[in-house]
PDB file of N, CA and C in Angstrom:
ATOM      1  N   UNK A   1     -12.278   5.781 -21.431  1.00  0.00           N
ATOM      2  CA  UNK A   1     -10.867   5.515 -21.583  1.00  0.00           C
ATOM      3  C   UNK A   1     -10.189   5.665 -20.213  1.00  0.00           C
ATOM      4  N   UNK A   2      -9.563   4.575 -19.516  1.00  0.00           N
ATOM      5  CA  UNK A   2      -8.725   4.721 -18.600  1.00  0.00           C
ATOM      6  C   UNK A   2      -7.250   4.843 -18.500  1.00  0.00           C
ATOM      7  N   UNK A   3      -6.733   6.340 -18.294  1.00  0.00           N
ATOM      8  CA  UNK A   3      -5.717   6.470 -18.620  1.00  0.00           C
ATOM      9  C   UNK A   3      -4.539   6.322 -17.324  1.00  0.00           C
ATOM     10  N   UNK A   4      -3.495   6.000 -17.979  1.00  0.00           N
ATOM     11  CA  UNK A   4      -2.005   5.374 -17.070  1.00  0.00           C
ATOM     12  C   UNK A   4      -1.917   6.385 -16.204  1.00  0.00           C
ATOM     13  N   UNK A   5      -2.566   7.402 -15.789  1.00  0.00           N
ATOM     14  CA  UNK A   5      -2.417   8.341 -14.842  1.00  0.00           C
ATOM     15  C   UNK A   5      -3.020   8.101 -13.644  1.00  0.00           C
ATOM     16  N   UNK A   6      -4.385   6.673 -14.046  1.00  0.00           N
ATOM     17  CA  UNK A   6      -5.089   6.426 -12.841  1.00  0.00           C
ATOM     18  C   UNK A   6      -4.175   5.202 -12.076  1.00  0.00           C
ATOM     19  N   UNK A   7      -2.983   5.194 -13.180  1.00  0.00           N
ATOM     20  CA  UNK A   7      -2.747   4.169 -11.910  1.00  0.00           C
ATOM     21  C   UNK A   7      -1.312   4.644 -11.602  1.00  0.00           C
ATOM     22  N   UNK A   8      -0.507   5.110 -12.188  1.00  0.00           N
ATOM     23  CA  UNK A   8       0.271   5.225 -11.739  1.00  0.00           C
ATOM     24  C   UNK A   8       0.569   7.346 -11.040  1.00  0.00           C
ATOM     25  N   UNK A   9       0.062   7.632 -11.513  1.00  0.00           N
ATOM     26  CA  UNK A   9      -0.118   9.412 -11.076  1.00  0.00           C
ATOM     27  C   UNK A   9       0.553  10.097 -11.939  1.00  0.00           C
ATOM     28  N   UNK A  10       1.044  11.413 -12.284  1.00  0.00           N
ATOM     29  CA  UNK A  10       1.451  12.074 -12.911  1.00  0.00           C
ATOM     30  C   UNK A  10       2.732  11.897 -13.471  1.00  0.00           C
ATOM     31  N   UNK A  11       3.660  11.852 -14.719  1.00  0.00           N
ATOM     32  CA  UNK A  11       4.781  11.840 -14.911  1.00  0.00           C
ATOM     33  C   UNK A  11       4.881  12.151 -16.754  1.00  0.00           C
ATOM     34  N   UNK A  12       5.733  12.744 -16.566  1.00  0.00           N
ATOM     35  CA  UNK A  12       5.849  13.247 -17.973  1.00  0.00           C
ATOM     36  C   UNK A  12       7.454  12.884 -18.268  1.00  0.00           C
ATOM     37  N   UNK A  13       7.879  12.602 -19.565  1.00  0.00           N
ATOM     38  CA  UNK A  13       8.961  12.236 -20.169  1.00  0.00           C
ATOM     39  C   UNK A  13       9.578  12.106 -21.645  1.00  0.00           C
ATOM     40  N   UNK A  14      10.518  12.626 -22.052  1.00  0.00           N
ATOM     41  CA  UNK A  14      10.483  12.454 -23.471  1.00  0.00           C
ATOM     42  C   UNK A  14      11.040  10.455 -23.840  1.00  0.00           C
ATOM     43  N   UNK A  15      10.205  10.017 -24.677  1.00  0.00           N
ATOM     44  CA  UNK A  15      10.240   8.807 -25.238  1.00  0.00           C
ATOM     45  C   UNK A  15      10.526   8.980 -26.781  1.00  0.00           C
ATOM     46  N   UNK A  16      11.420   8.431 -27.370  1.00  0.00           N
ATOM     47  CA  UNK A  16      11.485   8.138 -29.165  1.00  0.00           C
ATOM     48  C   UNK A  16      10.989   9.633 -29.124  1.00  0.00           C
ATOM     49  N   UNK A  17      12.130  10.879 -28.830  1.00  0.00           N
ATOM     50  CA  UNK A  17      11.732  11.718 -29.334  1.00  0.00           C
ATOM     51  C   UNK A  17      10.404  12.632 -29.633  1.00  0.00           C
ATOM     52  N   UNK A  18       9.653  11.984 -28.525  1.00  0.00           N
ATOM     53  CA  UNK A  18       8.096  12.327 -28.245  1.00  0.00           C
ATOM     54  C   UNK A  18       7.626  12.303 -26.726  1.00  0.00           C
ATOM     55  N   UNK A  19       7.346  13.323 -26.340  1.00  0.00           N
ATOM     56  CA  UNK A  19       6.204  13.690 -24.511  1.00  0.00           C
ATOM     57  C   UNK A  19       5.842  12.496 -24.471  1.00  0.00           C
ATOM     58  N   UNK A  20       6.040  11.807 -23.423  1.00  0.00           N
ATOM     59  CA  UNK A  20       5.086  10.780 -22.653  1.00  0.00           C
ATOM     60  C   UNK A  20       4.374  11.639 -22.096  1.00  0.00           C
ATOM     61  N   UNK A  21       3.123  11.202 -21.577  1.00  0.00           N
ATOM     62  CA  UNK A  21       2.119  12.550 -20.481  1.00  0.00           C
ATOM     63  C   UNK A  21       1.413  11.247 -20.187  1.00  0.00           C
ATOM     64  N   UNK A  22       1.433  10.646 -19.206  1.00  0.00           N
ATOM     65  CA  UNK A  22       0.278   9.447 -18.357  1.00  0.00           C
ATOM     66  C   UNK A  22      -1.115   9.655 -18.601  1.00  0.00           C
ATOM     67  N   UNK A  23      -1.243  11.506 -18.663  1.00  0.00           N
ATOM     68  CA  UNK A  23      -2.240  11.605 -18.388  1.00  0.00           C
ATOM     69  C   UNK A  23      -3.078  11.741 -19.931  1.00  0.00           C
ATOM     70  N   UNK A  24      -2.174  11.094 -20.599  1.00  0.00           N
ATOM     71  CA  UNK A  24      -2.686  11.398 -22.531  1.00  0.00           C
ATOM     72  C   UNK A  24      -2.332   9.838 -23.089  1.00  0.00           C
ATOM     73  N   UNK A  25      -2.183   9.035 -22.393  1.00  0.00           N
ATOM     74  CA  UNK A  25      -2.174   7.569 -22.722  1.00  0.00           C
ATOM     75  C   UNK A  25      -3.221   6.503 -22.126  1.00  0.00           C
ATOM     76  N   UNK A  26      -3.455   6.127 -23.259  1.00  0.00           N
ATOM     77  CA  UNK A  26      -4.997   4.995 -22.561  1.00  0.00           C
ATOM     78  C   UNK A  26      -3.883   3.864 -22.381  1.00  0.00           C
ATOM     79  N   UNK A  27      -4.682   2.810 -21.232  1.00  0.00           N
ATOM     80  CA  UNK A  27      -3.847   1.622 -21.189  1.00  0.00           C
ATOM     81  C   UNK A  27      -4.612   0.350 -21.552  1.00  0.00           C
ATOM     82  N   UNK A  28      -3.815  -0.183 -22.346  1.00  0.00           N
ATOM     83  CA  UNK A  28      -4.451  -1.197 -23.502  1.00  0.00           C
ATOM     84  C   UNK A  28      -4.660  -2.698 -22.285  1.00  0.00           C
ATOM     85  N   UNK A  29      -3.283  -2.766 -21.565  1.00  0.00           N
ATOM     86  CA  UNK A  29      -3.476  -4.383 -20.782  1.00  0.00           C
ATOM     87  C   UNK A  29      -2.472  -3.811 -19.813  1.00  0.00           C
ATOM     88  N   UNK A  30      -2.667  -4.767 -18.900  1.00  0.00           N
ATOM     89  CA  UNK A  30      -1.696  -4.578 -17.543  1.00  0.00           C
ATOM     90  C   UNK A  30      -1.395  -5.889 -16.740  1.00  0.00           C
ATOM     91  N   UNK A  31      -0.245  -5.785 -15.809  1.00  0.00           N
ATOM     92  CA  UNK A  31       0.014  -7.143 -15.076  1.00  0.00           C
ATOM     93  C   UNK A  31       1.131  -6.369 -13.900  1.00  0.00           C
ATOM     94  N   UNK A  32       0.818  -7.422 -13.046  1.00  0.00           N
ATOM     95  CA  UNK A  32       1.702  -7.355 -11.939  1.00  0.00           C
ATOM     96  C   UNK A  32       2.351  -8.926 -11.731  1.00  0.00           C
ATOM     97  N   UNK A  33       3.246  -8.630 -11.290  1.00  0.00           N
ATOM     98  CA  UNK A  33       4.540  -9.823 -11.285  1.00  0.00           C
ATOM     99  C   UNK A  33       5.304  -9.470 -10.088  1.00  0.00           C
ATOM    100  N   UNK A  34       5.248 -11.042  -8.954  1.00  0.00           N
ATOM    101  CA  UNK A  34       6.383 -10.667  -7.750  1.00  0.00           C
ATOM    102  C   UNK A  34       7.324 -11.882  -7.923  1.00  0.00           C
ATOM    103  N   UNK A  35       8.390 -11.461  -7.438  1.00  0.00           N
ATOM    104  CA  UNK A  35       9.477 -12.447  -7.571  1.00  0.00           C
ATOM    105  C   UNK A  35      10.377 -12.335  -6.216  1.00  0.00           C
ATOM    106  N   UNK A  36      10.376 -12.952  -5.514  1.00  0.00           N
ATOM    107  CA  UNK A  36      10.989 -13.485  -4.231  1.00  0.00           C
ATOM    108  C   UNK A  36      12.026 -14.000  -3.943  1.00  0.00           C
ATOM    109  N   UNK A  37      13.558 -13.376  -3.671  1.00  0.00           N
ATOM    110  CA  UNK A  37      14.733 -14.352  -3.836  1.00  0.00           C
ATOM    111  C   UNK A  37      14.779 -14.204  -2.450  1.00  0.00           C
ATOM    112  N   UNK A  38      16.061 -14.745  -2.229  1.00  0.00           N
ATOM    113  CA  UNK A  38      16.499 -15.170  -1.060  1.00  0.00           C
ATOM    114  C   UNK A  38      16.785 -13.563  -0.334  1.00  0.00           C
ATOM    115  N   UNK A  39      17.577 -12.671  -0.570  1.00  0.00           N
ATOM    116  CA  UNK A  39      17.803 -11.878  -0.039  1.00  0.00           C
ATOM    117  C   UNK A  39      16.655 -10.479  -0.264  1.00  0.00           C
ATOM    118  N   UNK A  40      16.023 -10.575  -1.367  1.00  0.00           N
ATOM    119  CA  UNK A  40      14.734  -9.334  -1.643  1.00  0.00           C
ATOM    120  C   UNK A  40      13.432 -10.094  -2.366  1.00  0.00           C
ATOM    121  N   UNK A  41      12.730  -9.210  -2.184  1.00  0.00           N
ATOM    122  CA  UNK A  41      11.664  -8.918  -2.727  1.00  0.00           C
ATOM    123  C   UNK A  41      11.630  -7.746  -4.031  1.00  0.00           C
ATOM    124  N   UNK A  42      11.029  -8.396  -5.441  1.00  0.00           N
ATOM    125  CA  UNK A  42      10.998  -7.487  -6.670  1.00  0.00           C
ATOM    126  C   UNK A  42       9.593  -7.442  -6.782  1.00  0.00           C
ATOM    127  N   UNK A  43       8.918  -6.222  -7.323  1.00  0.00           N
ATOM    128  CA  UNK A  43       7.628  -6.280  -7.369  1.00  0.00           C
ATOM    129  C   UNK A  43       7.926  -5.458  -9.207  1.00  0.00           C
ATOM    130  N   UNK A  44       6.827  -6.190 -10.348  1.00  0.00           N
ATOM    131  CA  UNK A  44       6.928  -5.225 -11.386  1.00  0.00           C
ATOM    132  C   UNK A  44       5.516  -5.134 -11.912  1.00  0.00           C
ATOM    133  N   UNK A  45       5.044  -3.364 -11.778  1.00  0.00           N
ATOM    134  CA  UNK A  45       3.837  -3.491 -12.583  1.00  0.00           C
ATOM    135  C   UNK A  45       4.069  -2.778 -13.648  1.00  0.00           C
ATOM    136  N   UNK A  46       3.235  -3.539 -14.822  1.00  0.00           N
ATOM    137  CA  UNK A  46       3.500  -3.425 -16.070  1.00  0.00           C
ATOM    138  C   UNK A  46       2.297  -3.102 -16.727  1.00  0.00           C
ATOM    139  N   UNK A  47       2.135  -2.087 -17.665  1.00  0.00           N
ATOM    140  CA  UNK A  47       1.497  -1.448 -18.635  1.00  0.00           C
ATOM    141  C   UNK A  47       1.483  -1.737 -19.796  1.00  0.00           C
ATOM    142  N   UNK A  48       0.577  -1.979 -20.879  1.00  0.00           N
ATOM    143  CA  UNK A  48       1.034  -1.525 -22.295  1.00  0.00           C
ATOM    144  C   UNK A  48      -0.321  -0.366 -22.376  1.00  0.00           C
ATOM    145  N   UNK A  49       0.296   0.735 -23.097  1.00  0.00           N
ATOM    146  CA  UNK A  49      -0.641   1.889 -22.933  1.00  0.00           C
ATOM    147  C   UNK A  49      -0.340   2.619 -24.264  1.00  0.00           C
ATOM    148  N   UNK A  50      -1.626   3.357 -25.222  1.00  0.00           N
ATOM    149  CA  UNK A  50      -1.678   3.365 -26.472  1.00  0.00           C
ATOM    150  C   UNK A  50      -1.667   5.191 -26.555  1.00  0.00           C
ATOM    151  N   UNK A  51      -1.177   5.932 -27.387  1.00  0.00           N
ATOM    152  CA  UNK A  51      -1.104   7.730 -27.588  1.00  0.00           C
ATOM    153  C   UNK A  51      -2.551   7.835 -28.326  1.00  0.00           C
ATOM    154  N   UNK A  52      -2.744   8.936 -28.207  1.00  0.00           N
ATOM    155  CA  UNK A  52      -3.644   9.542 -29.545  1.00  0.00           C
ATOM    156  C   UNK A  52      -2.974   8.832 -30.696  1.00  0.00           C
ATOM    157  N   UNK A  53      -1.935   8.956 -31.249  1.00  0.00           N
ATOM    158  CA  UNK A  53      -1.510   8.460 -32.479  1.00  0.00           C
ATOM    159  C   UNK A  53      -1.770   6.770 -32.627  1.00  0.00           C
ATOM    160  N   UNK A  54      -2.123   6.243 -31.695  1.00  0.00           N
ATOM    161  CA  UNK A  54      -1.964   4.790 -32.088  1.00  0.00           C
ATOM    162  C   UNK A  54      -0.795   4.102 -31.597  1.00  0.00           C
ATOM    163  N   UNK A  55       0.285   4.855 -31.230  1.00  0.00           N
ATOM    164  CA  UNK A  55       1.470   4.059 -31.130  1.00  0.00           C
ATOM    165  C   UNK A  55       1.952   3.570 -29.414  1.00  0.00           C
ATOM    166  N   UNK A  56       1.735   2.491 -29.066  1.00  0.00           N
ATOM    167  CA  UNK A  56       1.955   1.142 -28.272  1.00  0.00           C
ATOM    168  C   UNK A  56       3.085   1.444 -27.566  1.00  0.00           C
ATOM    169  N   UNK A  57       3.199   1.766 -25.763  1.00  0.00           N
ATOM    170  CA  UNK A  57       4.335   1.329 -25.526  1.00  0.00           C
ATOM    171  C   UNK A  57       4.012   0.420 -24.329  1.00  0.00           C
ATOM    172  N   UNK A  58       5.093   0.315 -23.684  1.00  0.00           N
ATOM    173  CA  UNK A  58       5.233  -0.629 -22.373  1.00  0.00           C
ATOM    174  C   UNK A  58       5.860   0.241 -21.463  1.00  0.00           C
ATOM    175  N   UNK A  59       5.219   0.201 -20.443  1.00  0.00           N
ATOM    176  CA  UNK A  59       5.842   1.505 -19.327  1.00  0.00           C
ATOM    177  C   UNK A  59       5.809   0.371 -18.305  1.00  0.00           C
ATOM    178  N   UNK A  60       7.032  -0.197 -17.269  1.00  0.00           N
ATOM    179  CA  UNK A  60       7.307  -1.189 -16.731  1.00  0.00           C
ATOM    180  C   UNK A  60       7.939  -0.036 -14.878  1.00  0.00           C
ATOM    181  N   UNK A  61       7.491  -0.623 -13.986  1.00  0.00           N
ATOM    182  CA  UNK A  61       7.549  -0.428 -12.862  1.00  0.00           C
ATOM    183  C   UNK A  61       8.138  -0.921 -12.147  1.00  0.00           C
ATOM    184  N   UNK A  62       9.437  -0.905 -11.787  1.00  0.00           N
ATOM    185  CA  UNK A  62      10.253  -2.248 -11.057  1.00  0.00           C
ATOM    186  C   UNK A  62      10.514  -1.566  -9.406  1.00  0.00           C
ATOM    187  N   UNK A  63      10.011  -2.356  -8.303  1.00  0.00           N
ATOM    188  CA  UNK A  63      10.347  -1.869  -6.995  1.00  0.00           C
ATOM    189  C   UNK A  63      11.029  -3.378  -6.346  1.00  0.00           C
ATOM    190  N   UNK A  64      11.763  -3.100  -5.789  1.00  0.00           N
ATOM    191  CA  UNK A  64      13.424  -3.708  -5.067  1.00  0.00           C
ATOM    192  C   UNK A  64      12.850  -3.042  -3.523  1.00  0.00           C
ATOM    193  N   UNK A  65      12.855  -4.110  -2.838  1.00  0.00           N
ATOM    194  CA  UNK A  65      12.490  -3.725  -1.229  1.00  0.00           C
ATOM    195  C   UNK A  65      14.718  -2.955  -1.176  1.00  0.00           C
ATOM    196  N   UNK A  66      14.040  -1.618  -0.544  1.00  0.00           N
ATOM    197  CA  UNK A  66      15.699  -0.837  -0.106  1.00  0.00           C
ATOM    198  C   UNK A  66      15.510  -0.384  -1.186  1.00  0.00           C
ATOM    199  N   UNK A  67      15.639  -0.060  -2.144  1.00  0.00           N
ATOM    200  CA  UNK A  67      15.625   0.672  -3.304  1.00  0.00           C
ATOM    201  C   UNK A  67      14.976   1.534  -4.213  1.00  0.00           C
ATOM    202  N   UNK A  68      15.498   2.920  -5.091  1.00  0.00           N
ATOM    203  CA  UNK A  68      14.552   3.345  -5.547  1.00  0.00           C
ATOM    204  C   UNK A  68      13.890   2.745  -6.493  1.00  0.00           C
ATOM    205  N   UNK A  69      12.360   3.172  -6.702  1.00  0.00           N
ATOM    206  CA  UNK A  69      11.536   2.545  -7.909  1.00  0.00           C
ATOM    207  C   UNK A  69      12.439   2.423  -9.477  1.00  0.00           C
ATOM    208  N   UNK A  70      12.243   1.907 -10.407  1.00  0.00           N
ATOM    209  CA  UNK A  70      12.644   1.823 -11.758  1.00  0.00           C
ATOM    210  C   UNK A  70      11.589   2.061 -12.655  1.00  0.00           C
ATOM    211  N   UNK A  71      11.819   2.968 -13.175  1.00  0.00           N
ATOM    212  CA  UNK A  71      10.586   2.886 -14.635  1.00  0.00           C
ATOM    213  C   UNK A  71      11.448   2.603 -16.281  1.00  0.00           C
ATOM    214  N   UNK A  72      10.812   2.413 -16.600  1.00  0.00           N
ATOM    215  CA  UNK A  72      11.207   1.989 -18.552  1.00  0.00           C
ATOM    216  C   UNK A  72       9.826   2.115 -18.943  1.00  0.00           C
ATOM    217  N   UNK A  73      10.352   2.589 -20.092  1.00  0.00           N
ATOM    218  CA  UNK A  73       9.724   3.030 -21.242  1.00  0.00           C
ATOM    219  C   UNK A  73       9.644   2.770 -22.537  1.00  0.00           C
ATOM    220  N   UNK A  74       9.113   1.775 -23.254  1.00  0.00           N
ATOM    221  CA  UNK A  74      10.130   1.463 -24.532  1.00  0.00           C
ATOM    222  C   UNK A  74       8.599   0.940 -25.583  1.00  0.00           C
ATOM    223  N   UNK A  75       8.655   1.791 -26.925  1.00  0.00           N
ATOM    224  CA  UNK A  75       8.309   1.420 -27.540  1.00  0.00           C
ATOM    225  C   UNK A  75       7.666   0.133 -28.463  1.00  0.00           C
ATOM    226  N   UNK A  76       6.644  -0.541 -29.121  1.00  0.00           N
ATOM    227  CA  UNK A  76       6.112  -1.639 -28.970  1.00  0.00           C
ATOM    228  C   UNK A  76       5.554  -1.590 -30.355  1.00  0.00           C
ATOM    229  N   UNK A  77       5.671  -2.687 -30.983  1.00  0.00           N
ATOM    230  CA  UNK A  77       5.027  -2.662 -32.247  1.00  0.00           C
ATOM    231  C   UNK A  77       3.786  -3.810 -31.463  1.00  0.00           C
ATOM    232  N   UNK A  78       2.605  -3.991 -32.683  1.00  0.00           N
ATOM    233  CA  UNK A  78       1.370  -4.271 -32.404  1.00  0.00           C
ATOM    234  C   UNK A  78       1.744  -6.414 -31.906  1.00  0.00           C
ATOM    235  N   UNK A  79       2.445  -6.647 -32.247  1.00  0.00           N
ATOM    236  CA  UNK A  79       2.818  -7.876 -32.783  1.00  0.00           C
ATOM    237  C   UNK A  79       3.768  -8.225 -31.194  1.00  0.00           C
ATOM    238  N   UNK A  80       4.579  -6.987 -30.709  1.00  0.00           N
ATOM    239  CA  UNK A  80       5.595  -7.740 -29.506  1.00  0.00           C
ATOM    240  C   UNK A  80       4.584  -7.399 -28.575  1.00  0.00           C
ATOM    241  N   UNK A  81       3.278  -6.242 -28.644  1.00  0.00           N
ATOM    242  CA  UNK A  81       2.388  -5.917 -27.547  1.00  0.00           C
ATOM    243  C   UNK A  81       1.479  -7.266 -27.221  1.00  0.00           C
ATOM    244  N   UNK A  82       1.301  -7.748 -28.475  1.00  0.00           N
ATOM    245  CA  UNK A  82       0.637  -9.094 -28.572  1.00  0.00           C
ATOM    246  C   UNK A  82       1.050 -10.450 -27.326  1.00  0.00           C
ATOM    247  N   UNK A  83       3.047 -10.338 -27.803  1.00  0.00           N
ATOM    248  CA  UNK A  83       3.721 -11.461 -26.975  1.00  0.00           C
ATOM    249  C   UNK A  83       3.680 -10.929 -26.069  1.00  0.00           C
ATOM    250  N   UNK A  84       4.091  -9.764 -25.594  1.00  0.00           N
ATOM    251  CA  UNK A  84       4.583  -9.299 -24.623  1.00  0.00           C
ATOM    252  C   UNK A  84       2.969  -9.753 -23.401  1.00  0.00           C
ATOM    253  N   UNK A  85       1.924  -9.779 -24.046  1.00  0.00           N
ATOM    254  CA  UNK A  85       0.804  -9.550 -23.004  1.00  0.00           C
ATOM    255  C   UNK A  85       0.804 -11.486 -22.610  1.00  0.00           C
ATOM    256  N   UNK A  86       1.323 -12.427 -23.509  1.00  0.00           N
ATOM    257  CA  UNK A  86       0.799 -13.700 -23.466  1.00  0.00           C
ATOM    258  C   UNK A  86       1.735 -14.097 -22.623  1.00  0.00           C
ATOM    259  N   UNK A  87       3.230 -13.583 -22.397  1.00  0.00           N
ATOM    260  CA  UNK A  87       4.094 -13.802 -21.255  1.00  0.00           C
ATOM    261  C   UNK A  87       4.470 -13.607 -20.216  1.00  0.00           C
ATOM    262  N   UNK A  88       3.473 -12.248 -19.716  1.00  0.00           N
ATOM    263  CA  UNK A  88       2.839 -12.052 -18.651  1.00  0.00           C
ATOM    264  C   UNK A  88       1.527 -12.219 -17.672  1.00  0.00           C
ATOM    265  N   UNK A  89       0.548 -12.948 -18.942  1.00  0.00           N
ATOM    266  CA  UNK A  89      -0.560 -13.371 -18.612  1.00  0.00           C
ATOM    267  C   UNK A  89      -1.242 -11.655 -18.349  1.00  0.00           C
ATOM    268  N   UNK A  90      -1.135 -11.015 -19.278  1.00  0.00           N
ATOM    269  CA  UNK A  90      -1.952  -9.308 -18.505  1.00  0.00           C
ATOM    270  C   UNK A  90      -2.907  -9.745 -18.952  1.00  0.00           C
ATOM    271  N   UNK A  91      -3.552  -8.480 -18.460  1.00  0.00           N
ATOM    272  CA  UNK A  91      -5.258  -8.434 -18.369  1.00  0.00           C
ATOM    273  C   UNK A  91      -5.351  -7.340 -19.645  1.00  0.00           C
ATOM    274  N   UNK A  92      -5.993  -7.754 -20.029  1.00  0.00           N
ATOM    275  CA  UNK A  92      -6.391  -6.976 -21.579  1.00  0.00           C
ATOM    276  C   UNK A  92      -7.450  -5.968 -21.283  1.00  0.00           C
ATOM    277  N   UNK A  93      -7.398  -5.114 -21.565  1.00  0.00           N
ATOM    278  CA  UNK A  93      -8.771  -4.052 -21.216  1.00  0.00           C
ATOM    279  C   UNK A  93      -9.566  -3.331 -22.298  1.00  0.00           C
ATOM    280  N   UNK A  94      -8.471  -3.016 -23.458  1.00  0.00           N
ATOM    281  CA  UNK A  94      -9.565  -2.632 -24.388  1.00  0.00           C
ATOM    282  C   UNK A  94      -8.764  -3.593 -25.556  1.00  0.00           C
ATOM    283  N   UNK A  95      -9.174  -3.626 -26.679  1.00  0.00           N
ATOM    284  CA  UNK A  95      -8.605  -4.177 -28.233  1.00  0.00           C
ATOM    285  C   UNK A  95      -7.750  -3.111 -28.757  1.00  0.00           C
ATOM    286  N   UNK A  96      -6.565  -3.905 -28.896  1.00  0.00           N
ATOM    287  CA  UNK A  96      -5.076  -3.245 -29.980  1.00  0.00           C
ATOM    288  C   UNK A  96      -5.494  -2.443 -30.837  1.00  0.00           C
ATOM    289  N   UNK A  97      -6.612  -2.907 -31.806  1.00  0.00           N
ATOM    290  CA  UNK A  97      -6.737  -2.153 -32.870  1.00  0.00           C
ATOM    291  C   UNK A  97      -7.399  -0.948 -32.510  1.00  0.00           C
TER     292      UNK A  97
END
């Protein structure tokens, strides 16, 4: 099991009333996305990463050249983890179920 701690390092947080811990979440698929405007550079790496319990989120990484990093956190049923991976083109690593 490769957990969101190997890639992103330590961070803990309360989510939906529940500990995030990186280091207690496997990550199901992942993607990176750059986007280039005229005045910056956006870089976003993106997670979907699964608890002991089964339950799916998306932990999203947003870096802005000049700016601090952005993280989100947001909950995922099995079905938007599904879209969510086909509209980023991620890389799938283990099976949803």
């Amino acid at each position: 099991m490769t957990t969101l701690y190997a890639f992103v390092g330590s961070e803990i947080r309360i989510v939906d009333n529940a500990t995030f811990d990186t280091k207690n979440v496997e990550v199901v698929a992942k993607w990176v996305q750059h986007a280039y405007g005229e005045d910056d550079e956006t870089n976003e790496d993106g997670y979907i990463v699964r608890n002991a319990n089964g339950v799916l989120y998306a932990y999203v990484k947003y870096q802005c050249k000049g700016d601090d990093d952005v993280v989100t956190i947001h909950h995922l049923t099995e079905e938007e983890a599904i879209r969510l991976c086909s509209q980023t083109c991620a890389e799938i690593l283990v099976e949803f179920h």
